[in-house]
C-alpha atoms as a PDB file:
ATOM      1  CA  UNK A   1       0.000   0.000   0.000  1.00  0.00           C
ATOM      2  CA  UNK A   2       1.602   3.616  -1.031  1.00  0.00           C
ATOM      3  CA  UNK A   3       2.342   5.632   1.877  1.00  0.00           C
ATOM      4  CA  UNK A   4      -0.228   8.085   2.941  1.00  0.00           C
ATOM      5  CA  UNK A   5       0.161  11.783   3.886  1.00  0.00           C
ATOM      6  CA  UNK A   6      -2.188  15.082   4.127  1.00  0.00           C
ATOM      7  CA  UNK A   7      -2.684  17.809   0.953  1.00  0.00           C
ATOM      8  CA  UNK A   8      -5.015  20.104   3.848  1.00  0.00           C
ATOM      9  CA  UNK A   9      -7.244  18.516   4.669  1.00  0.00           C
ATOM     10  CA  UNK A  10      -7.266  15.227   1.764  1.00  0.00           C
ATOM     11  CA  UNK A  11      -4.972  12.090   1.854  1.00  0.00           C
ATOM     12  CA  UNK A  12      -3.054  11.583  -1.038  1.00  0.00           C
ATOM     13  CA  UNK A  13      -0.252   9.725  -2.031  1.00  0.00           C
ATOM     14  CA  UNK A  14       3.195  10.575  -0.679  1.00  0.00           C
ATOM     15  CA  UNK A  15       4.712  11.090  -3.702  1.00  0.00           C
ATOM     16  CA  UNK A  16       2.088  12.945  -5.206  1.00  0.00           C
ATOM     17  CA  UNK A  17       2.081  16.008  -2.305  1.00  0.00           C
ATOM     18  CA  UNK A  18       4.981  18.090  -3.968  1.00  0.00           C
ATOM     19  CA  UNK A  19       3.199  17.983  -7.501  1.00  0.00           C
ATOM     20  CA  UNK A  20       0.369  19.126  -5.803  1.00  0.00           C
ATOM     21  CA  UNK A  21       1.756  22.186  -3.919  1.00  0.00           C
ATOM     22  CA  UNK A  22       3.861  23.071  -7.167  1.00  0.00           C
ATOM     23  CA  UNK A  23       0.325  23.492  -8.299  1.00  0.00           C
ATOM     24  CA  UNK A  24      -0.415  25.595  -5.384  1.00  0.00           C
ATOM     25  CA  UNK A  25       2.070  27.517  -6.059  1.00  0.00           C
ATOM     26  CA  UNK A  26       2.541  27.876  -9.915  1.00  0.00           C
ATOM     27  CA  UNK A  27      -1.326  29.383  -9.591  1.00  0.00           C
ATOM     28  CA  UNK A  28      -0.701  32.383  -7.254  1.00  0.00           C
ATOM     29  CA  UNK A  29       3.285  32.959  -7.929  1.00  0.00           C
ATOM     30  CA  UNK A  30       2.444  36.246  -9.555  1.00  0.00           C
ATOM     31  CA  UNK A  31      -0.096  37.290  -6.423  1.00  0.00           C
ATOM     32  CA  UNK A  32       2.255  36.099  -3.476  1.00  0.00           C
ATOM     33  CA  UNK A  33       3.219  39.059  -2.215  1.00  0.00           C
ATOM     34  CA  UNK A  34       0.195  41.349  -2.786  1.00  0.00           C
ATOM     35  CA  UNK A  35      -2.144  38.087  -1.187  1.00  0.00           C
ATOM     36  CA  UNK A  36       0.442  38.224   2.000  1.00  0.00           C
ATOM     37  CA  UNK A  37      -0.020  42.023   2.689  1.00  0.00           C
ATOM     38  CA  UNK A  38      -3.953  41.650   2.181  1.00  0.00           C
ATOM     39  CA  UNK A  39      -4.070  38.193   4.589  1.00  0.00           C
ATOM     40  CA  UNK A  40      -2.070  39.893   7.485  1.00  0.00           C
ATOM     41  CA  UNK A  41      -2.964  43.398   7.341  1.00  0.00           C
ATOM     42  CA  UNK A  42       1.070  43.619   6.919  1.00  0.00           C
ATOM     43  CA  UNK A  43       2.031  41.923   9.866  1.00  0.00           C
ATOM     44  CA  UNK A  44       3.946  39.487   8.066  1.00  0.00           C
ATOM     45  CA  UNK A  45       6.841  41.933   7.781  1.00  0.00           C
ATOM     46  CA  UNK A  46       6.919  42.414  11.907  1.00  0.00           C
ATOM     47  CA  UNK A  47       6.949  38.551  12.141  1.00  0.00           C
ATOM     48  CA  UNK A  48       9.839  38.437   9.271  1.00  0.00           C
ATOM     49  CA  UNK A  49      11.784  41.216  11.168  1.00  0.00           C
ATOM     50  CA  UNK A  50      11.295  39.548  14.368  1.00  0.00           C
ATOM     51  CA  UNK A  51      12.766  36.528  12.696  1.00  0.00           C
ATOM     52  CA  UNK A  52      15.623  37.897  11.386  1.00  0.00           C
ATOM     53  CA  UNK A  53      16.295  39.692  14.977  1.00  0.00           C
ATOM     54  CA  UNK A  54      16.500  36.159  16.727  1.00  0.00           C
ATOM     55  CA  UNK A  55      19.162  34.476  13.537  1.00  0.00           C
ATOM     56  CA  UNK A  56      22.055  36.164  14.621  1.00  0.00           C
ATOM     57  CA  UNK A  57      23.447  36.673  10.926  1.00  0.00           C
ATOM     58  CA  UNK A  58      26.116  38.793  10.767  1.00  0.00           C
ATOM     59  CA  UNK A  59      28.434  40.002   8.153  1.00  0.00           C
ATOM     60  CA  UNK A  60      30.400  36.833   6.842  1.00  0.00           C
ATOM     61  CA  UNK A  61      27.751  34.801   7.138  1.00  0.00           C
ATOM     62  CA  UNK A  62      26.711  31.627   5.224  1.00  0.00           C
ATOM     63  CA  UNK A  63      23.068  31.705   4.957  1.00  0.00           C
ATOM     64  CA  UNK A  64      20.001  29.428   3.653  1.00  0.00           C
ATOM     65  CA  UNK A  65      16.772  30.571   3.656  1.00  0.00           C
ATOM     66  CA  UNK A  66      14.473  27.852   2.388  1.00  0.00           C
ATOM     67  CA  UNK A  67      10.956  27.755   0.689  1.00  0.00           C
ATOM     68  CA  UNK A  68      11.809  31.144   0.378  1.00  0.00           C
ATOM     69  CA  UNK A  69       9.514  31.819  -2.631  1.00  0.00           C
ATOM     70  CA  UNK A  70       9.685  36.152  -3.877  1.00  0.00           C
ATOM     71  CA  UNK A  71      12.643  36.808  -1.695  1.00  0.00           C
ATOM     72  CA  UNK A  72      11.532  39.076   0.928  1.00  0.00           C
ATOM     73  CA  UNK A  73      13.927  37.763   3.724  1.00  0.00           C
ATOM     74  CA  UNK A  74      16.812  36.652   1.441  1.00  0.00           C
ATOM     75  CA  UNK A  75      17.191  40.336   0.733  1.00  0.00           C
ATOM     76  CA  UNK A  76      16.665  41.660   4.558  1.00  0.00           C
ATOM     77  CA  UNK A  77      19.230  38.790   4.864  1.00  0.00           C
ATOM     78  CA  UNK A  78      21.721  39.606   1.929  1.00  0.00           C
ATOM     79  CA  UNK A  79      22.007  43.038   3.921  1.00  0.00           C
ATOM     80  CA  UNK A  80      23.187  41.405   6.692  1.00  0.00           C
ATOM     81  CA  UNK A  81      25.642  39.301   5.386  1.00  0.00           C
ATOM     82  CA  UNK A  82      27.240  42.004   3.519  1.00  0.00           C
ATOM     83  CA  UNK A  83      29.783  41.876   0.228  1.00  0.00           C
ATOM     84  CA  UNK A  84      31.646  39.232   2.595  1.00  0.00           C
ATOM     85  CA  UNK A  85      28.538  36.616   3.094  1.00  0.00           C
ATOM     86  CA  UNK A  86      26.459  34.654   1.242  1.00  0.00           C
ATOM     87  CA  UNK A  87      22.639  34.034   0.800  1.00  0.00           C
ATOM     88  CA  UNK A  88      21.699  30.974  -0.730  1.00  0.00           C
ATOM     89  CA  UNK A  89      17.649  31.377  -1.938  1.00  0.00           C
ATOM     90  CA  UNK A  90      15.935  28.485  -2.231  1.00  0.00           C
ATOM     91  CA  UNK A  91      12.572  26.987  -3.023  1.00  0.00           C
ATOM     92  CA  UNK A  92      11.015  23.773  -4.520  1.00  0.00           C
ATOM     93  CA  UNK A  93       8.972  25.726  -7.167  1.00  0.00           C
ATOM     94  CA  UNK A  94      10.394  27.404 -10.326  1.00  0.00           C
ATOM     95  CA  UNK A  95       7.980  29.915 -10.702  1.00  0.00           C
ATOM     96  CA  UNK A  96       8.333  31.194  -6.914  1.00  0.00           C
ATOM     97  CA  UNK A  97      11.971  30.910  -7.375  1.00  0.00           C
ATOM     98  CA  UNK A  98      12.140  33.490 -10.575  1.00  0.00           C
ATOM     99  CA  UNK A  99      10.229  35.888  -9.030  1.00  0.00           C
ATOM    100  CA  UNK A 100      12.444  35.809  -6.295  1.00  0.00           C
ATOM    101  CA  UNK A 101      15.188  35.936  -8.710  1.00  0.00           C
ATOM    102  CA  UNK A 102      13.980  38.888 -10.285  1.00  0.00           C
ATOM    103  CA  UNK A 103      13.295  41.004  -7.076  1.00  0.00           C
ATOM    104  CA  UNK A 104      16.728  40.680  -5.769  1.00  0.00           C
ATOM    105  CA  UNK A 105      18.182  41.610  -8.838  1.00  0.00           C
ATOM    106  CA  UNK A 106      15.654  44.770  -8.942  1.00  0.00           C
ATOM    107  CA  UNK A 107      16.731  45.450  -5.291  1.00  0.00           C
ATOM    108  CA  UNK A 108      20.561  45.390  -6.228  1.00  0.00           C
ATOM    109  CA  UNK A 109      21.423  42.324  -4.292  1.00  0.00           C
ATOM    110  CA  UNK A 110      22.317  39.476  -6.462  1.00  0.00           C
ATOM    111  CA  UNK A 111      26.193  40.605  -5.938  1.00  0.00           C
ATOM    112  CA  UNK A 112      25.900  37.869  -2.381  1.00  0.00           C
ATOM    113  CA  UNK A 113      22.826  36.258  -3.834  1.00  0.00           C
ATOM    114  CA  UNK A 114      22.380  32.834  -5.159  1.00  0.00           C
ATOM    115  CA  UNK A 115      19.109  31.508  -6.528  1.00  0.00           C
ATOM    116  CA  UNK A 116      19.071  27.296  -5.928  1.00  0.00           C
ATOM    117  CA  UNK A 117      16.058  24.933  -7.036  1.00  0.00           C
ATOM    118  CA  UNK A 118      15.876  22.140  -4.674  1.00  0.00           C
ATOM    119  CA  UNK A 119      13.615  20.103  -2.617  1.00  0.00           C
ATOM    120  CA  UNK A 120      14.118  20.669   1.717  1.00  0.00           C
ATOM    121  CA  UNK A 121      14.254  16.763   2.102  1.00  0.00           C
ATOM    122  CA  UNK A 122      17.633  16.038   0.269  1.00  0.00           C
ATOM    123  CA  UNK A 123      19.301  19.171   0.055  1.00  0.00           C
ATOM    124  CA  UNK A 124      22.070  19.624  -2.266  1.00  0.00           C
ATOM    125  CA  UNK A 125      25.121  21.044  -0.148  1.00  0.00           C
ATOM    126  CA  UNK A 126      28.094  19.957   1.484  1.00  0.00           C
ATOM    127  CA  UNK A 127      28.201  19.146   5.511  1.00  0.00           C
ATOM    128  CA  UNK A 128      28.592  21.997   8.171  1.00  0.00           C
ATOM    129  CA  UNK A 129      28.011  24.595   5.112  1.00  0.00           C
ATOM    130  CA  UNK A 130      25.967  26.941   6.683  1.00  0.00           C
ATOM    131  CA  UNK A 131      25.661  29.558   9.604  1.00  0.00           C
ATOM    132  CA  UNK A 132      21.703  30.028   9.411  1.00  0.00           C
ATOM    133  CA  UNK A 133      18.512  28.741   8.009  1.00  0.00           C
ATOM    134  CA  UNK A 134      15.504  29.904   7.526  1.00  0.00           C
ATOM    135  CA  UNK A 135      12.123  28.720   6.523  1.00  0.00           C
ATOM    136  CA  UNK A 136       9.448  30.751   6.814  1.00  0.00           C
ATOM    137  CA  UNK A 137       5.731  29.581   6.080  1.00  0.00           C
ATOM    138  CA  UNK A 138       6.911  26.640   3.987  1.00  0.00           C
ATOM    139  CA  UNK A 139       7.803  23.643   6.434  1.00  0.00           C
ATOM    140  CA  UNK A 140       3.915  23.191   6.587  1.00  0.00           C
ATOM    141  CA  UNK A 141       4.288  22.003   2.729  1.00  0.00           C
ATOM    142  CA  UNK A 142       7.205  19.708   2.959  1.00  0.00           C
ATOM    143  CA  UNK A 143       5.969  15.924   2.370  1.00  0.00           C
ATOM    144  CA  UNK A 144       8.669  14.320   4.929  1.00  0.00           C
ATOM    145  CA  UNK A 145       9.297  17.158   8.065  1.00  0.00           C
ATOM    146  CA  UNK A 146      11.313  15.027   9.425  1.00  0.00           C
ATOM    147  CA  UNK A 147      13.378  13.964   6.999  1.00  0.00           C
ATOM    148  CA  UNK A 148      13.545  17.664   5.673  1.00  0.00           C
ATOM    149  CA  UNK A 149      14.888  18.691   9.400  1.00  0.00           C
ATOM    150  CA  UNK A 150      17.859  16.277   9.675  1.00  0.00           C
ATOM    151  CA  UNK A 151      18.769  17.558   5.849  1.00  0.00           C
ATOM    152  CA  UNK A 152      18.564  20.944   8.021  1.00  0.00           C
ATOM    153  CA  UNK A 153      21.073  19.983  10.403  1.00  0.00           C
ATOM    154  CA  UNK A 154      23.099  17.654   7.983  1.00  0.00           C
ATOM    155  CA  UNK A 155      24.134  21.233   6.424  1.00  0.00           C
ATOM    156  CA  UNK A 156      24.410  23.398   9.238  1.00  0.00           C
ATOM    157  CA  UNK A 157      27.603  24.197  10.950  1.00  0.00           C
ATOM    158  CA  UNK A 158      28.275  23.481  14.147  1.00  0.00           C
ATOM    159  CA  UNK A 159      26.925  26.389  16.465  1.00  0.00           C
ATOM    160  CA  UNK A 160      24.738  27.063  13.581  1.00  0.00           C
ATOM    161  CA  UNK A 161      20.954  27.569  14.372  1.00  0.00           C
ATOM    162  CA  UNK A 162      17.267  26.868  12.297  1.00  0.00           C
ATOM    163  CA  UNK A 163      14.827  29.017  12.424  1.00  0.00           C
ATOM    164  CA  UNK A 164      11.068  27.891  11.360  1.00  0.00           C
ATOM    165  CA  UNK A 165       8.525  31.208  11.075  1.00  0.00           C
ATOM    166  CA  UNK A 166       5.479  29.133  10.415  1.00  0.00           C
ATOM    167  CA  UNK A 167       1.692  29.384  10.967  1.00  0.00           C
ATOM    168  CA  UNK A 168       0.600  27.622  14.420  1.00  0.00           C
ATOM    169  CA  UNK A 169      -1.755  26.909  16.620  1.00  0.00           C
ATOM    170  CA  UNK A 170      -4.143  29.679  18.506  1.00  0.00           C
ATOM    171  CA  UNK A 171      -3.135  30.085  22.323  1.00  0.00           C
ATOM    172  CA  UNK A 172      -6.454  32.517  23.393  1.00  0.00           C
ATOM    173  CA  UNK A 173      -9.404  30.480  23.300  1.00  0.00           C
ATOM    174  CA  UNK A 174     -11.729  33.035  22.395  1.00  0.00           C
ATOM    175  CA  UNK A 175      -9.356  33.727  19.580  1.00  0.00           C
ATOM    176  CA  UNK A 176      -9.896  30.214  17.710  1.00  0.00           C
ATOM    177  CA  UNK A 177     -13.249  30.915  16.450  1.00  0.00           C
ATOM    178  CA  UNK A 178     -12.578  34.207  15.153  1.00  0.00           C
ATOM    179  CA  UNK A 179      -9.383  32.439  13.431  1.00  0.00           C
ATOM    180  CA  UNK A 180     -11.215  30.070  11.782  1.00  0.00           C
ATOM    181  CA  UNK A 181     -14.005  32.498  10.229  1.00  0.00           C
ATOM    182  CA  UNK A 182     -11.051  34.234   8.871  1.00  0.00           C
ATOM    183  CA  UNK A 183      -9.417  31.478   7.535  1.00  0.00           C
ATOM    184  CA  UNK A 184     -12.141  29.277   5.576  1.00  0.00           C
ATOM    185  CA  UNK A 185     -14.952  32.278   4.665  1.00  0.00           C
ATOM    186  CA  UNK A 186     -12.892  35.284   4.047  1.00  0.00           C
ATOM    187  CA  UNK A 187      -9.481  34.254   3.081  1.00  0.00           C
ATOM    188  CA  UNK A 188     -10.584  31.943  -0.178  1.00  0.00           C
ATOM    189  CA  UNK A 189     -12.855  34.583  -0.795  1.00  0.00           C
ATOM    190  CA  UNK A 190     -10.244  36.982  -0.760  1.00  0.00           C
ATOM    191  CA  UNK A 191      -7.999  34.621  -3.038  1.00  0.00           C
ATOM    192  CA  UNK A 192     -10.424  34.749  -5.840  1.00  0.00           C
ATOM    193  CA  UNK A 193     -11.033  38.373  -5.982  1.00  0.00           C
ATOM    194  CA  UNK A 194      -7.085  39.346  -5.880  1.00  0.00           C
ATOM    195  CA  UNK A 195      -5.482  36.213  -7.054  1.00  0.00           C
ATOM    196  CA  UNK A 196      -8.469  34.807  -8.871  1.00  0.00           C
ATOM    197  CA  UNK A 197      -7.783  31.357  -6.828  1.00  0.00           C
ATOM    198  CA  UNK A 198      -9.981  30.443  -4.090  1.00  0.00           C
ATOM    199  CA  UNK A 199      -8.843  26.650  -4.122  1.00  0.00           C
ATOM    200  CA  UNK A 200      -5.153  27.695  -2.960  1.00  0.00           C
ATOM    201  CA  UNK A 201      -6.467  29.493  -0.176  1.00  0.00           C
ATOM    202  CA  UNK A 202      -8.628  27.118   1.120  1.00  0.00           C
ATOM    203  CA  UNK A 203      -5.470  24.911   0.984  1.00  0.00           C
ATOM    204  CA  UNK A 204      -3.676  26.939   2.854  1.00  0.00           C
ATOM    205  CA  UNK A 205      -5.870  27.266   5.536  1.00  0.00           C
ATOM    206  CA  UNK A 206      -6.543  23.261   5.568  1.00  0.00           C
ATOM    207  CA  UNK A 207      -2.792  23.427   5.418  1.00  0.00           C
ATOM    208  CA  UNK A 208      -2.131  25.303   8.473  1.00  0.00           C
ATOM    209  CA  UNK A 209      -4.699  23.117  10.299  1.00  0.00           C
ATOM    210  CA  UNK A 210      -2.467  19.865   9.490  1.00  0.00           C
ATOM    211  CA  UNK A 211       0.428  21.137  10.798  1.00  0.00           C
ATOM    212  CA  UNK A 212       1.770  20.270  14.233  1.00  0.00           C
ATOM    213  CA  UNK A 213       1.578  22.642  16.892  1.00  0.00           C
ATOM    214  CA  UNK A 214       4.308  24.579  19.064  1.00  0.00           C
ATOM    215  CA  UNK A 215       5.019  22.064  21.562  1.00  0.00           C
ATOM    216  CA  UNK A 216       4.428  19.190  18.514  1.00  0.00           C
ATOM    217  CA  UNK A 217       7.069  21.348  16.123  1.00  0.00           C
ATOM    218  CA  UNK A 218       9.634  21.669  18.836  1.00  0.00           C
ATOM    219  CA  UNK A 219      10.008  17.637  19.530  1.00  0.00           C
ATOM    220  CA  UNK A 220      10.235  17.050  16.006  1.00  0.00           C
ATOM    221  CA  UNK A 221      13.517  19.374  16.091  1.00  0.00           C
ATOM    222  CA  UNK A 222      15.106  17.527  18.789  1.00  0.00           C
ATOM    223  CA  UNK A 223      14.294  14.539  17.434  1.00  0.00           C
ATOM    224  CA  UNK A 224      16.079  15.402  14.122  1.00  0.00           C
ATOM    225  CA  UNK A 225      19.068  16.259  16.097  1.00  0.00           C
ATOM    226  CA  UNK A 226      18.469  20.072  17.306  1.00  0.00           C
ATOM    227  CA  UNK A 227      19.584  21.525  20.599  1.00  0.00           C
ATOM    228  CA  UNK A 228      18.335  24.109  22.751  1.00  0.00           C
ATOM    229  CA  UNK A 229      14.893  23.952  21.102  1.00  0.00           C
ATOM    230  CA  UNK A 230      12.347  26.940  21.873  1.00  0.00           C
ATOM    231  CA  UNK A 231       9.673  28.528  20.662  1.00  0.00           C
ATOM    232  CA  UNK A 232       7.965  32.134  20.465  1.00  0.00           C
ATOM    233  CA  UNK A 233       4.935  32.704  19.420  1.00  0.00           C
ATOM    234  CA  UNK A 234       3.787  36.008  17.724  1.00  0.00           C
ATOM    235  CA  UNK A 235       0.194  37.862  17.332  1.00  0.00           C
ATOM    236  CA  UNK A 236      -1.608  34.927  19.741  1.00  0.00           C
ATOM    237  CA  UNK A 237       0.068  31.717  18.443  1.00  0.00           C
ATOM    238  CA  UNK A 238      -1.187  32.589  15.188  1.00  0.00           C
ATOM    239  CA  UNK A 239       2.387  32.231  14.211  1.00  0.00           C
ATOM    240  CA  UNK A 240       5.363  30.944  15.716  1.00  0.00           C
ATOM    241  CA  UNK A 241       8.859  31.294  15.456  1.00  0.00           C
ATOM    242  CA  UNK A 242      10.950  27.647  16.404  1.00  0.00           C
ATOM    243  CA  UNK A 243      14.779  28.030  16.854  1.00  0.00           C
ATOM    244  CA  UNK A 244      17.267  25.319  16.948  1.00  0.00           C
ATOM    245  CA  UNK A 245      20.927  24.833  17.584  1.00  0.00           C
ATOM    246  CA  UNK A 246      23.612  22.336  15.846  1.00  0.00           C
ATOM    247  CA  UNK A 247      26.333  21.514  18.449  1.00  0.00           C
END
């Protein structure tokens, strides 16, 4: 029998997920930005900065920032980093991968920039390669987490840390419902005026719902081989950040 796993809220086929969320993604590539402004009122920029305050990237730096679609935090991080560093953007899908390209050469920052295709589970660089990674709302679309976490720490150097920004799980009760009405009425309905795409954001919001939560998130990284595992969650556990250490 094929191995199982969830596309939201459907089972599918293991190996069919990443063909699936390539489709996902193809479809609103163009949108991504604009949609992430409209679906956070902007907030996704404090939780971004936030992010990139807790990586402790400095100039020098080795950097990989993963599922990292248009390029937003490669650039913040490419800053950091300087002429002397190195930020490696990388994401599963081509067409979220050239329009990252083509904003960080528009923003004058392909000089420490590299643009690399690959999938998180089997990542295609050498041992103790890098100071920091990244991933920031993309972990919840990776088939295998786990295996996709020990490829993590396979490439980070030692002392090197992970940091996962991703969607999570409500902490104020009263704030759930709310959440919810958000997520599955307005959010598709918000996808198909600006992005003309309801079905992605549905998906995204069954996505969210499949992932694990903090507590669930921050075993999985000490499983795969993380230290000093924490979490902090932003805007009511909407969101939280996850960091990780390789010693």
């Amino acid at each position: 029998m094929k191995k199982q796993t969830h596309f939201g809220y459907q089972k599918v086929a293991a190996e069919e997920k990443a063909g699936k969320v390539a489709e996902v993604f193809h479809s609103v590539a163009s949108k991504y930005d604009v949609m992430n402004d409209l679906m956070s009122m902007g907030v996704h920029r404090v939780w971004k900065r936030f992010a990139i305050g807790q990586s402790g990237v400095r100039a020098g730096h080795r950097v990989l920032d993963l599922a990292g679609g248009t390029g937003d935090l490669a650039a913040k991080l490419a800053d950091r980093v300087g002429p002397s560093g190195e930020v490696i953007l990388s994401d599963i899908n081509a067409s979220m991968l050239l329009e990252g390209r083509d904003r960080l050469i528009e923003a004058g920052k392909i000089n420490n920039t590299r643009v690399v295709q690959a999938n998180a589970e089997c990542l295609p660089f050498p041992d103790n390669y890098f100071n920091c990674i990244t991933i920031a709302f993309g972990l919840r679309n990776v088939t295998d987490k786990d295996k996709a976490l020990r490829s993590m720490l396979r490439v980070l150097k030692p002392g090197g840390r992970l940091l996962v920004l991703e969607f999570s799980k409500p902490t104020a009760p009263a704030l759930a419902p709310i959440y919810d009405f958000y997520s599955f009425k307005l959010l598709p309905l918000m996808g198909k005026v600006v992005a003309n795409d309801a079905e992605s954001y549905r998906y995204l919001a069954e996505s969210i719902r499949m992932h694990p939560d903090q507590d669930t998130l921050k075993g999985m990284m000490a499983g795969a081989g993380f230290e000093r595992c924490e979490y902090f969650n932003l805007s009511g556990g909407i969101v939280a950040l996850h960091r990780g250490y390789k010693f």
